[in-house]
N, C-alpha and C. Protein backbone atom coordinates (compact mmCIF):
# COMPACT_ATOMS: atom_id res chain seq x y z
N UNK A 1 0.83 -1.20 0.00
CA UNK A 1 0.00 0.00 0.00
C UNK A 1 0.86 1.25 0.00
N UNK A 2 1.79 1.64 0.52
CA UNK A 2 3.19 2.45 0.75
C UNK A 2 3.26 2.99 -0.14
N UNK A 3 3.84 1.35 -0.87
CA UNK A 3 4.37 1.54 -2.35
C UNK A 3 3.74 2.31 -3.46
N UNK A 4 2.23 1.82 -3.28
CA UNK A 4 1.24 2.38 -4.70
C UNK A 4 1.05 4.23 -4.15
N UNK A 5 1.20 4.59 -2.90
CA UNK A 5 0.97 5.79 -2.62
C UNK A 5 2.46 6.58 -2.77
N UNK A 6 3.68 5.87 -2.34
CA UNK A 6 4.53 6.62 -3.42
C UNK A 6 4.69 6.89 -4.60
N UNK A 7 4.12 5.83 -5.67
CA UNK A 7 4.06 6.05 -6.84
C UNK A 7 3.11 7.11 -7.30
N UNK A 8 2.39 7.06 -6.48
CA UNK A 8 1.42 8.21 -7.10
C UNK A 8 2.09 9.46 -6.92
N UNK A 9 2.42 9.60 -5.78
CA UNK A 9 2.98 11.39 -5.52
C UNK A 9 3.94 11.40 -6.22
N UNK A 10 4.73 10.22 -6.57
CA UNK A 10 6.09 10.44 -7.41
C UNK A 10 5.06 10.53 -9.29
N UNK A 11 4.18 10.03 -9.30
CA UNK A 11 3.48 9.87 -11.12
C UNK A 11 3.00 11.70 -10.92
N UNK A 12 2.68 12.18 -9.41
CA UNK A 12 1.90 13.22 -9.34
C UNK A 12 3.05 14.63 -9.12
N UNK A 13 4.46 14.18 -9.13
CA UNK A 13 5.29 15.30 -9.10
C UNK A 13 5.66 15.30 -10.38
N UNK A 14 6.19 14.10 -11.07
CA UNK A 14 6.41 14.15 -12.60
C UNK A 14 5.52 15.03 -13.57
N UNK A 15 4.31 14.85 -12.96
CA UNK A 15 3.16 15.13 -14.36
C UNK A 15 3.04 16.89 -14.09
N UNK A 16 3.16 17.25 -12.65
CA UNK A 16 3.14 18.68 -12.52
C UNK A 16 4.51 19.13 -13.20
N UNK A 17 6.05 18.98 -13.08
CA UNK A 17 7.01 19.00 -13.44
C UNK A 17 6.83 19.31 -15.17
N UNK A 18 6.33 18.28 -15.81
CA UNK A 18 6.15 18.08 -17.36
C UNK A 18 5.37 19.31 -17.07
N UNK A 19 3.87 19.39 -16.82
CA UNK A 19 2.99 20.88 -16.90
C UNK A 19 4.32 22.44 -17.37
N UNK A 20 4.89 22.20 -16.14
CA UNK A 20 5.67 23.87 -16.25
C UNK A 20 6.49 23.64 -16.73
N UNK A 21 7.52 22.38 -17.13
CA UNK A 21 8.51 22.59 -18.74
C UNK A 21 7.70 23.24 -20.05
N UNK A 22 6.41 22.38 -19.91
CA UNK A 22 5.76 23.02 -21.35
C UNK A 22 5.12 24.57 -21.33
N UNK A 23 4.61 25.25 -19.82
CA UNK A 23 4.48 26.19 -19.65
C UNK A 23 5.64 27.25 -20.57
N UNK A 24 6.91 26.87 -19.68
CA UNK A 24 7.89 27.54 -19.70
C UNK A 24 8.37 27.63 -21.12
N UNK A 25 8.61 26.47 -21.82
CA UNK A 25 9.14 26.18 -22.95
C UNK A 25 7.77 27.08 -23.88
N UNK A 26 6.73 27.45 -23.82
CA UNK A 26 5.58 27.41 -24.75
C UNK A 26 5.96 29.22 -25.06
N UNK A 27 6.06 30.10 -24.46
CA UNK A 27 6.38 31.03 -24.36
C UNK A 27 8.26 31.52 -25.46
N UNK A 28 8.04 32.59 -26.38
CA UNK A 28 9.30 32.87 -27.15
C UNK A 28 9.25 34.36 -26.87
N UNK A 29 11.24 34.43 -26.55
CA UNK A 29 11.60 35.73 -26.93
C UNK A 29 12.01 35.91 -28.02
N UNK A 30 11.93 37.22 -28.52
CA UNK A 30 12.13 37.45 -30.24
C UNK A 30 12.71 38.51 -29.88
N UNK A 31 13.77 38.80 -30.10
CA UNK A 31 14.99 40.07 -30.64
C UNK A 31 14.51 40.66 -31.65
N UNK A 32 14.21 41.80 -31.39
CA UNK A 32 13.95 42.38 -32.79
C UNK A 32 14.86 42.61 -33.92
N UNK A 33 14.33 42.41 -34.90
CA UNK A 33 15.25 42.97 -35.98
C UNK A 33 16.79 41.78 -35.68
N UNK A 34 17.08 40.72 -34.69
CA UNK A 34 18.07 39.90 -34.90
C UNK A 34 19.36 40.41 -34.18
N UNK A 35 20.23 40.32 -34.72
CA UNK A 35 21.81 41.10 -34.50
C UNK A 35 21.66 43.00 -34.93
N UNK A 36 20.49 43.26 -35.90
CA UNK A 36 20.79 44.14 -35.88
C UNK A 36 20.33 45.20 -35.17
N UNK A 37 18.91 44.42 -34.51
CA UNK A 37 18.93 45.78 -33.25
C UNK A 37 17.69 45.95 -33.61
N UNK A 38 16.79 47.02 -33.02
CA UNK A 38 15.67 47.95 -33.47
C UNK A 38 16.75 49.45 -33.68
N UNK A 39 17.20 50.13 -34.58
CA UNK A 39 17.65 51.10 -35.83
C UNK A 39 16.94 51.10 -37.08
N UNK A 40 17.16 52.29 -37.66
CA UNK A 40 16.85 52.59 -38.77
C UNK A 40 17.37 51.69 -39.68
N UNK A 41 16.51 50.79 -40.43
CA UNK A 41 17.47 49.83 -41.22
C UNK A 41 17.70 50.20 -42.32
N UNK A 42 19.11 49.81 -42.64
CA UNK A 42 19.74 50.36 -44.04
C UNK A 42 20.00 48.88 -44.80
N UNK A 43 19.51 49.35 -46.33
CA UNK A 43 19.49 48.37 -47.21
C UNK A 43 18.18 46.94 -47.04
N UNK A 44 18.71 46.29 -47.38
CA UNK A 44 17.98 45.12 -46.86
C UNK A 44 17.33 44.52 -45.35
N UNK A 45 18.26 45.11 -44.36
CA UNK A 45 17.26 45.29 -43.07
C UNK A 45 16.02 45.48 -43.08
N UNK A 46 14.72 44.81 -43.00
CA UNK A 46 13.64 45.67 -43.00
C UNK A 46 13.25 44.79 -42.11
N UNK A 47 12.30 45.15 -41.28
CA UNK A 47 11.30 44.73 -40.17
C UNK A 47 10.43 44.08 -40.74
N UNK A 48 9.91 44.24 -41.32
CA UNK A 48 8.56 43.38 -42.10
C UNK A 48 8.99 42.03 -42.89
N UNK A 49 10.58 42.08 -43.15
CA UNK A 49 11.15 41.23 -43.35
C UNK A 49 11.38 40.09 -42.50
N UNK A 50 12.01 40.66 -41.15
CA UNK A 50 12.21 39.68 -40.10
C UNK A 50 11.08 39.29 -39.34
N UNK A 51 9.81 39.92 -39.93
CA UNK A 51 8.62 39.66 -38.49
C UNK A 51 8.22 38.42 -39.19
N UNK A 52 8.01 38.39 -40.68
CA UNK A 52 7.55 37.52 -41.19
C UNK A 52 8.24 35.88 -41.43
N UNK A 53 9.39 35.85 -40.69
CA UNK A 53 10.27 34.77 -40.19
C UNK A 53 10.26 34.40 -38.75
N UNK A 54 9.12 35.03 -38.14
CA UNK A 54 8.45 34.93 -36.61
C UNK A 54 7.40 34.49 -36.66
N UNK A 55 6.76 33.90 -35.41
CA UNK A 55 5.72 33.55 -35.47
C UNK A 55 5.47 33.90 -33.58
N UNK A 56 4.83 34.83 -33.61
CA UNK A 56 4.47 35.82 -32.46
C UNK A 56 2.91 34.71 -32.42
N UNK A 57 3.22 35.09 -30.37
CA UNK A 57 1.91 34.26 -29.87
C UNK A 57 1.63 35.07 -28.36
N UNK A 58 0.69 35.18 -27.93
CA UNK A 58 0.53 35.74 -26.68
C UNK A 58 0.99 35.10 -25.53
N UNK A 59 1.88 35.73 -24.67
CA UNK A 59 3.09 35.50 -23.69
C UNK A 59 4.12 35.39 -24.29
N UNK A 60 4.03 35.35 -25.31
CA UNK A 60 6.09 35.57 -25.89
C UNK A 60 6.03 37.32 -25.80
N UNK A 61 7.57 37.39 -25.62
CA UNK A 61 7.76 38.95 -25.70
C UNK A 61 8.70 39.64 -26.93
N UNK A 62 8.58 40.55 -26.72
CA UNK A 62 9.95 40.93 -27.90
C UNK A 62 10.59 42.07 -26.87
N UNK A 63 11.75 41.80 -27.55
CA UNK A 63 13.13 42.78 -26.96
C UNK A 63 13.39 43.60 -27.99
N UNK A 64 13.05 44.45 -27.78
CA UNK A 64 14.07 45.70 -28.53
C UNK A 64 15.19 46.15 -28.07
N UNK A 65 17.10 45.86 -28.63
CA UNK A 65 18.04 46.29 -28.18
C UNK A 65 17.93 48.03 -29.10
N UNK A 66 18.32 48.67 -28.63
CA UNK A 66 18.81 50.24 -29.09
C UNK A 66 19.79 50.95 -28.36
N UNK A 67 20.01 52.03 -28.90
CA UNK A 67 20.93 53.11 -28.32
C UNK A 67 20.16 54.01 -27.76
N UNK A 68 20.13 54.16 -26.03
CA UNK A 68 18.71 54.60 -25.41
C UNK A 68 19.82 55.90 -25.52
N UNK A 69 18.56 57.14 -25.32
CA UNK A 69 19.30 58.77 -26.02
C UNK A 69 19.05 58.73 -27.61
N UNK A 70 18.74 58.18 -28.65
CA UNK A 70 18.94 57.94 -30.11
C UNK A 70 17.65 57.26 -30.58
N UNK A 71 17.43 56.20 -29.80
CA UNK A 71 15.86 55.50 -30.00
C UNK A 71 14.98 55.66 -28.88
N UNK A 72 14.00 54.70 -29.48
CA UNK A 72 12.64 54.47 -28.32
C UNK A 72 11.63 53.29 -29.55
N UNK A 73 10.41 52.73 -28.34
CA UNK A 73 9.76 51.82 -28.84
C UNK A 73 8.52 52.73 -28.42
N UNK A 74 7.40 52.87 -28.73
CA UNK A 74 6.37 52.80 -29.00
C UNK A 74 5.25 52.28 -29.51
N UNK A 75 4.06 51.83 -29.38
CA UNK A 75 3.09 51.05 -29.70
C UNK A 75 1.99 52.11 -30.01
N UNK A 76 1.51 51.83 -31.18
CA UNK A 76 0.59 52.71 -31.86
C UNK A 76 -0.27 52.06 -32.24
N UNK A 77 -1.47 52.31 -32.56
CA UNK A 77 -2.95 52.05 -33.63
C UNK A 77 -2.36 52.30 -34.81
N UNK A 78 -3.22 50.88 -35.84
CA UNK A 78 -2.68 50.74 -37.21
C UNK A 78 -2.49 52.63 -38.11
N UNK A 79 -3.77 53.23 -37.46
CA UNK A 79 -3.83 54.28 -38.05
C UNK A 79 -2.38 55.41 -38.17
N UNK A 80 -2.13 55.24 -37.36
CA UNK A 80 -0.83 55.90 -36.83
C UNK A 80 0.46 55.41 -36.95
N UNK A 81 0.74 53.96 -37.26
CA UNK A 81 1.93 53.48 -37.94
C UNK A 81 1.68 54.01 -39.41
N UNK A 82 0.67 53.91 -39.82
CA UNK A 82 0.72 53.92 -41.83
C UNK A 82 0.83 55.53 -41.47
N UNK A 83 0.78 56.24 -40.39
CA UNK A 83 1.17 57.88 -41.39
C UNK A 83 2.77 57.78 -40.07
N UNK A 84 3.20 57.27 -39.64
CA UNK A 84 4.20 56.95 -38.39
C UNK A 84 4.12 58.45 -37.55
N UNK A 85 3.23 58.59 -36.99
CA UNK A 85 2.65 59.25 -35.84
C UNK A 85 2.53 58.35 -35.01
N UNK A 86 2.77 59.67 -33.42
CA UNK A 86 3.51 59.31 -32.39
C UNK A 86 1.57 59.31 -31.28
N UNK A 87 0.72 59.93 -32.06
CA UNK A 87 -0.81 60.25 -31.75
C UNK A 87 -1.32 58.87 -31.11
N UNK A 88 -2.17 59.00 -30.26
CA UNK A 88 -2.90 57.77 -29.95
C UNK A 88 -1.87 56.49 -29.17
N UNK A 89 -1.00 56.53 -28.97
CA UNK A 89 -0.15 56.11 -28.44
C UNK A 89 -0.58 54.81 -27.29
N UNK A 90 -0.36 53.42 -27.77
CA UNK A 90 -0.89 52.51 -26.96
C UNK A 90 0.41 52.14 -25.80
N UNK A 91 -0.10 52.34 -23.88
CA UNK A 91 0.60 52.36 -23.29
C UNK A 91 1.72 53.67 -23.43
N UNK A 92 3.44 53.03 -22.47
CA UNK A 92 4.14 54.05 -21.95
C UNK A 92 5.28 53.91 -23.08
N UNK A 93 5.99 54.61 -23.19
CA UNK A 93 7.11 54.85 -24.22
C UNK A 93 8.49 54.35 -23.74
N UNK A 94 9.05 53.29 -24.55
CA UNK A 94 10.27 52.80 -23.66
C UNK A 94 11.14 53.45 -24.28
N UNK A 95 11.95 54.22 -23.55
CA UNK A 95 13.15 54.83 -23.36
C UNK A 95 14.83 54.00 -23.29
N UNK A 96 14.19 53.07 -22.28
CA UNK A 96 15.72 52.29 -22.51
C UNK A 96 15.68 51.14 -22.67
N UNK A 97 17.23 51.14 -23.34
CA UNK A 97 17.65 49.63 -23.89
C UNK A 97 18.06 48.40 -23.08
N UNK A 98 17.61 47.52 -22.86
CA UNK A 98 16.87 46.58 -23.96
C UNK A 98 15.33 46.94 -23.52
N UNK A 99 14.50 47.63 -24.04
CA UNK A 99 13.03 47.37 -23.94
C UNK A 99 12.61 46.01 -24.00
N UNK A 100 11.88 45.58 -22.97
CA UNK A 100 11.20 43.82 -23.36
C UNK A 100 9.55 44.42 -23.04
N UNK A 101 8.77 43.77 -24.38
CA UNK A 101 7.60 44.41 -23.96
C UNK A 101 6.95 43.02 -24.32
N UNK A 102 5.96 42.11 -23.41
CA UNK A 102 5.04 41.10 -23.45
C UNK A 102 4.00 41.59 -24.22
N UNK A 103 3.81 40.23 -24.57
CA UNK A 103 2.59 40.38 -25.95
C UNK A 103 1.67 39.35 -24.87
N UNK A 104 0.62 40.75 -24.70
CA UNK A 104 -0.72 40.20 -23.85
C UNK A 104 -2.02 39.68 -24.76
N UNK A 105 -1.75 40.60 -25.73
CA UNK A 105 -3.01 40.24 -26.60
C UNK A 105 -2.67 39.86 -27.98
N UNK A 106 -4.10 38.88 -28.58
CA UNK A 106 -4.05 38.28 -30.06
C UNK A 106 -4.47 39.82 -30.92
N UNK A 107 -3.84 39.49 -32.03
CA UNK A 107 -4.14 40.59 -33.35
C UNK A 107 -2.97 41.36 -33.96
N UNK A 108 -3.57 42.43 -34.40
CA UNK A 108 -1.91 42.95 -35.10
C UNK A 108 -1.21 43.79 -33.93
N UNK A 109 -0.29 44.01 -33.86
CA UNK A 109 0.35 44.86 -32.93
C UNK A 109 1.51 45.81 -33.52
N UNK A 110 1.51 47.44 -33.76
CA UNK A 110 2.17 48.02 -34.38
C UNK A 110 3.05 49.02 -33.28
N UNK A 111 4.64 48.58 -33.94
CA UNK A 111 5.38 49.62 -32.75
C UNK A 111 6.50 50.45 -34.12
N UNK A 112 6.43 51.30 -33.27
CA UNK A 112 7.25 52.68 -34.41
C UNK A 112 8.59 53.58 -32.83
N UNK A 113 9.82 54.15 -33.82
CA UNK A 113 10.45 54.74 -33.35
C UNK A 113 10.11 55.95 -33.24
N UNK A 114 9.94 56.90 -32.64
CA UNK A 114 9.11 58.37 -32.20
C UNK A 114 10.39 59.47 -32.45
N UNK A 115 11.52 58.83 -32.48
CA UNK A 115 12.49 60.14 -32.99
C UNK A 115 12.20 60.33 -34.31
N UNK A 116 12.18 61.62 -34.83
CA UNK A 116 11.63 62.65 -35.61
C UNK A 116 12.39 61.59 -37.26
N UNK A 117 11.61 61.43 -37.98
CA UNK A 117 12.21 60.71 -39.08
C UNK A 117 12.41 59.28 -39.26
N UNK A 118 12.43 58.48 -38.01
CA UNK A 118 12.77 57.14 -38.10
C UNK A 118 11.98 56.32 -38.53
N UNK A 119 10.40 56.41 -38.31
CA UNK A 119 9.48 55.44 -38.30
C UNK A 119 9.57 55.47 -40.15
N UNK A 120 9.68 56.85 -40.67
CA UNK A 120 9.62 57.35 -41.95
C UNK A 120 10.94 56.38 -42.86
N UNK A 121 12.23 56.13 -42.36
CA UNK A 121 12.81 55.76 -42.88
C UNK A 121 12.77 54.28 -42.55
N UNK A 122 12.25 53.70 -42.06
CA UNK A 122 11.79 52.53 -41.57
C UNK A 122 11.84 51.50 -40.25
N UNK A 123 12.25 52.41 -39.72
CA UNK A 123 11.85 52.02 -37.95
C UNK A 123 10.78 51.59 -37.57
N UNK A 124 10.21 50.71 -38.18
CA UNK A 124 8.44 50.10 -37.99
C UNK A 124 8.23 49.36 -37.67
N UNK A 125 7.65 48.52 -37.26
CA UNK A 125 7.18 46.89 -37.04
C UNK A 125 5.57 46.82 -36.86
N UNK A 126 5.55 46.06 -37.68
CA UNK A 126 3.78 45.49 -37.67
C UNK A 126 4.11 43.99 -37.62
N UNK A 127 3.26 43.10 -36.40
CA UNK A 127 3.40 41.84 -36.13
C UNK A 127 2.25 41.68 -36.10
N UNK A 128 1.42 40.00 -36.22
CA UNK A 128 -0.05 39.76 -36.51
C UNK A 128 0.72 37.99 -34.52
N UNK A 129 -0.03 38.66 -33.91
CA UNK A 129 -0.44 37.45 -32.52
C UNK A 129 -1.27 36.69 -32.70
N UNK A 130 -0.82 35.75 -32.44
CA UNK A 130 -1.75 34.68 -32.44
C UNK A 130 -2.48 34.30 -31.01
N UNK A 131 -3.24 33.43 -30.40
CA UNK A 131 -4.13 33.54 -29.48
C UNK A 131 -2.90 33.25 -28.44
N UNK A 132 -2.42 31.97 -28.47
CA UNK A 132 -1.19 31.00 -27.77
C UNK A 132 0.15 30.88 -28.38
N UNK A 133 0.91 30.45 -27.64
CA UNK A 133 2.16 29.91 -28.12
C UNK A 133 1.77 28.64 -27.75
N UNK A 134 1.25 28.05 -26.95
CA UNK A 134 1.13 26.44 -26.99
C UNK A 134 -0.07 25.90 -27.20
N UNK A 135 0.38 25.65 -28.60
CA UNK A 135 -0.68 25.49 -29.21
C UNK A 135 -0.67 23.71 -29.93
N UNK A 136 -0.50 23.51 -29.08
CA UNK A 136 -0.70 21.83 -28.65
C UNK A 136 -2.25 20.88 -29.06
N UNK A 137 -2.25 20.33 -29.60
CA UNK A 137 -3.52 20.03 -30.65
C UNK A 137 -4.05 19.32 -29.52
N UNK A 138 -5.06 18.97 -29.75
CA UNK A 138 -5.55 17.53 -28.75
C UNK A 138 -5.33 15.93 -30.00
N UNK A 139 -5.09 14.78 -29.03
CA UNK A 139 -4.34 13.79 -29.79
C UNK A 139 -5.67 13.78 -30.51
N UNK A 140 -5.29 13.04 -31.79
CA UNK A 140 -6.28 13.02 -33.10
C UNK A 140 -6.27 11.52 -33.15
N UNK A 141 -7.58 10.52 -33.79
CA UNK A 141 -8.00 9.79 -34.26
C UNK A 141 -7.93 9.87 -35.51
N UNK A 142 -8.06 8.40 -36.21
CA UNK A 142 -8.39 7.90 -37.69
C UNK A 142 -9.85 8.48 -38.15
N UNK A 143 -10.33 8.41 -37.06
CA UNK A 143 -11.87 9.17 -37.24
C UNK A 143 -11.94 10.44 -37.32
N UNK A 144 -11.04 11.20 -36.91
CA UNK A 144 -10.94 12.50 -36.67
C UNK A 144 -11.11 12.90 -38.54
N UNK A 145 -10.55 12.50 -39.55
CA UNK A 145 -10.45 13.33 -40.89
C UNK A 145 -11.40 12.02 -41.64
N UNK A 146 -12.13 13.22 -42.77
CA UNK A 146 -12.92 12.31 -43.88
C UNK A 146 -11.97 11.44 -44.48
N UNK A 147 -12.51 10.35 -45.06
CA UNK A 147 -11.49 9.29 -46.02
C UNK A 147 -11.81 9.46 -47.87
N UNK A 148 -10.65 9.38 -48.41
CA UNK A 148 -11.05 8.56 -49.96
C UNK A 148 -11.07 7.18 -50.45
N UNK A 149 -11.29 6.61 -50.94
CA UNK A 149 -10.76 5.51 -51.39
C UNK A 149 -9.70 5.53 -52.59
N UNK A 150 -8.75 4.90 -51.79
CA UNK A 150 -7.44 5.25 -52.90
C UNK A 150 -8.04 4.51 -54.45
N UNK A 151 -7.08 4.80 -55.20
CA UNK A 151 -6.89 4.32 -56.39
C UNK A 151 -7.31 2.75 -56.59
N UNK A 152 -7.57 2.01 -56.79
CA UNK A 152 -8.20 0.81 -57.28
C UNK A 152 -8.85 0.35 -56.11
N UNK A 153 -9.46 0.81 -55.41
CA UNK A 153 -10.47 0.65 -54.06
C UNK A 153 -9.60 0.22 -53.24
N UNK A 154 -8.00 0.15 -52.69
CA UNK A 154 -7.58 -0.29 -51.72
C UNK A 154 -7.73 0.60 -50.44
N UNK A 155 -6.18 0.62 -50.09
CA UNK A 155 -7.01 1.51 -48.51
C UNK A 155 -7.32 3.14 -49.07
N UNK A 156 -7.60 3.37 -47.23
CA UNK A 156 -8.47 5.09 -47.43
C UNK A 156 -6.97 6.19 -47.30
N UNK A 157 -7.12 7.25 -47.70
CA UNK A 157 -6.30 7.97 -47.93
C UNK A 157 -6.80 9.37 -47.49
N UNK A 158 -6.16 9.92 -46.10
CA UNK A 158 -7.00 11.24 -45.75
C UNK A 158 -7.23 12.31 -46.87
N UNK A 159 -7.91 12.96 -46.70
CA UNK A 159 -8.95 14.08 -48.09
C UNK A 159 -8.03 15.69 -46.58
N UNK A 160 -8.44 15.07 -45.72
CA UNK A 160 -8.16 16.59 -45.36
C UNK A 160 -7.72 16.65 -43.92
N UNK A 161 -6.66 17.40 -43.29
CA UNK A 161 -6.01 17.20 -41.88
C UNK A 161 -7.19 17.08 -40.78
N UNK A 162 -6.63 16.55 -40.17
CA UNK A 162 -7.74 16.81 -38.97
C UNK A 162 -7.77 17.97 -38.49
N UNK A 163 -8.92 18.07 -37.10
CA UNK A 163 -8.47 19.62 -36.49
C UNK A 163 -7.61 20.02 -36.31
N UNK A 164 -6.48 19.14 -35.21
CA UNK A 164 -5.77 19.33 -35.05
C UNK A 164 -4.24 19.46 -36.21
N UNK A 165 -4.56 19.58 -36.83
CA UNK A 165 -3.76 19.65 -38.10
C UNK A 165 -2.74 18.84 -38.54
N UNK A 166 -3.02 17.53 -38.18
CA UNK A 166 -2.31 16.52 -38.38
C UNK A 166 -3.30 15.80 -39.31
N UNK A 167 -2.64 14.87 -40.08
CA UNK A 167 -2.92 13.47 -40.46
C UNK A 167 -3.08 12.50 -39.75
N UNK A 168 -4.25 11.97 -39.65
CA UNK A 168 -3.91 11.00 -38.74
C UNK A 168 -3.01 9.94 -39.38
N UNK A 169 -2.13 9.59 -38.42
CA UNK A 169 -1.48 8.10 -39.08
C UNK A 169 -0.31 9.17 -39.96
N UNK A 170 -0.29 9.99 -39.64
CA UNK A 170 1.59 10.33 -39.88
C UNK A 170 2.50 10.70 -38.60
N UNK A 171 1.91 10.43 -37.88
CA UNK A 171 3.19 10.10 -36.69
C UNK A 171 3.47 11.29 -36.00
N UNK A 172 3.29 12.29 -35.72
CA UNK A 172 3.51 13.04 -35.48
C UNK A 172 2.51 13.33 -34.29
N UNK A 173 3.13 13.52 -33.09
CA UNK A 173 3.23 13.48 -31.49
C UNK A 173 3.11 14.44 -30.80
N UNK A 174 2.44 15.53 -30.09
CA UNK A 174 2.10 16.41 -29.68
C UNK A 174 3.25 16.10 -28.20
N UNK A 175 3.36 17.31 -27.83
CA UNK A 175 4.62 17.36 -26.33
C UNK A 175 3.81 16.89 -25.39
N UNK A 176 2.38 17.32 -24.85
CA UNK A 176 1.31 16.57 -24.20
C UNK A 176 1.12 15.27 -24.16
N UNK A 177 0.89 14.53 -25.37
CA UNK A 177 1.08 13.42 -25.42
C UNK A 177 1.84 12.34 -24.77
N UNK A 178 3.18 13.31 -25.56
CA UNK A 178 4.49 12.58 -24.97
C UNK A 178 4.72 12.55 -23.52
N UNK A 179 3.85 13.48 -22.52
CA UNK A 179 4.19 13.34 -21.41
C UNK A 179 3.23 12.82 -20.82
N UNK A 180 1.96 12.49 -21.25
CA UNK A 180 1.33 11.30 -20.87
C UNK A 180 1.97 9.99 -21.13
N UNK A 181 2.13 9.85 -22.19
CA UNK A 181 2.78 8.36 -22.79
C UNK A 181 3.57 7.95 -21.67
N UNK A 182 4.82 9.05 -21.15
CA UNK A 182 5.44 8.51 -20.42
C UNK A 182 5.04 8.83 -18.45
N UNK A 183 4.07 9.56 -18.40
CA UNK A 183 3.36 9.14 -17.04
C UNK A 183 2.73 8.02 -17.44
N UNK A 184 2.11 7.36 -17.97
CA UNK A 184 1.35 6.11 -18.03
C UNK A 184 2.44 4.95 -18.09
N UNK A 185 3.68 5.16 -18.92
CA UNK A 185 4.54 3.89 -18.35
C UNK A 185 5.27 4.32 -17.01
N UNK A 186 5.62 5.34 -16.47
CA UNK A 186 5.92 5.23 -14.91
C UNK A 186 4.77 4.37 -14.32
N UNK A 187 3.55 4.90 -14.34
CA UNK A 187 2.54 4.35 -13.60
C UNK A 187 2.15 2.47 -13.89
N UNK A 188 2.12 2.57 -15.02
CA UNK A 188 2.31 1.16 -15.16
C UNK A 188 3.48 0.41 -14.99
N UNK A 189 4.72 0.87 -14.99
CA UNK A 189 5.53 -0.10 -14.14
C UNK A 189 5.59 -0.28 -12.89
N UNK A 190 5.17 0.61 -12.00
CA UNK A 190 4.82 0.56 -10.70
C UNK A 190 3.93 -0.46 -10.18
N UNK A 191 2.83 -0.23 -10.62
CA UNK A 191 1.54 -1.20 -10.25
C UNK A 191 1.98 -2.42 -10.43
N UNK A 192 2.62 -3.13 -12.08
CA UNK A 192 2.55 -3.93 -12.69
C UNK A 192 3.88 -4.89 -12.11
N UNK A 193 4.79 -4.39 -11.65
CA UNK A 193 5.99 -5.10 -10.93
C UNK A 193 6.50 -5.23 -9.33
């Protein structure tokens, strides 16, 4: 009896443990702009360039490094990035470097440099949030997607992903999963030996 009640608090520290790796892990920081900073980008630097090699989710943050005295970050309404006005101004104005500003909410989110000329020469960023960063499917069934019948009536061949945007039956393993899979063999070697 001991035994099965250690296993549990030990199946019941593991499974909380797994919870806040994936917490932790689910969440991204994004450097803006990379090595080169949030600056006025020259040449090929462009922001709209690097956002679109991101994939922004609510609780990831972004860092803006700058030269505080020279820059600043600001968050504006779409209206006010497309003319890069400093008007309407969402929240406080970060002044120094490294700005880290959390992404609380899903949708577009537009931040501009407020020194006189920059946003103009392209100091901009427009990013589109998504709801989550862990965005962890729920495990999918064979039932989960419609079928075809392949080519000379043999087997079925999915027509279209499931919800979760998998195929069923291509292998592919959600991090959830995986940490059930392996609370259920802790727990079953316990009981079972």
């Amino acid at each position: 009896m001991a035994k099965a009640a250690t296993s549990l608090s030990l199946a019941g520290l593991i499974l909380v443990a797994a919870n806040l790796a994936l917490a932790v892990s689910a969440a991204t920081t994004h450097t803006v702009g990379g090595n080169s900073g949030w600056t006025i980008p020259s040449g090929a630097n462009d922001y709209s360039d690097w956002a679109s090699t991101q994939t922004f989710a609510v609780g990831d943050t972004l860092v803006f490094n700058f030269a505080s005295g020279v820059h600043d970050v600001i968050e504006v309404p779409r209206a006010s990035f497309n003319s890069c006005s400093t008007a309407n101004q969402i929240g406080s104005t970060f002044t120094t470097s490294p700005a880290t500003v959390p992404i609380t909410t899903a949708g577009m989110h537009y931040y501009i440099c407020g020194f006189s000329g920059h946003c103009t020469a392209g100091q901009r960023l427009a990013i589109t949030v998504t709801a989550s960063s862990s965005s962890a499917s729920p495990p999918t069934t064979a039932a989960a997607a419609p079928t075809a019948l392949a080519p000379g009536g043999g087997s079925t061949v999915p027509s279209a992903p499931s919800p979760g945007g998998q195929v069923p039956g291509s292998g592919a393993i959600s991090v959830p999963s995986l940490a059930f899979v392996a609370l259920s063999s802790l727990l079953a070697s316990q009981f079972l030996f």
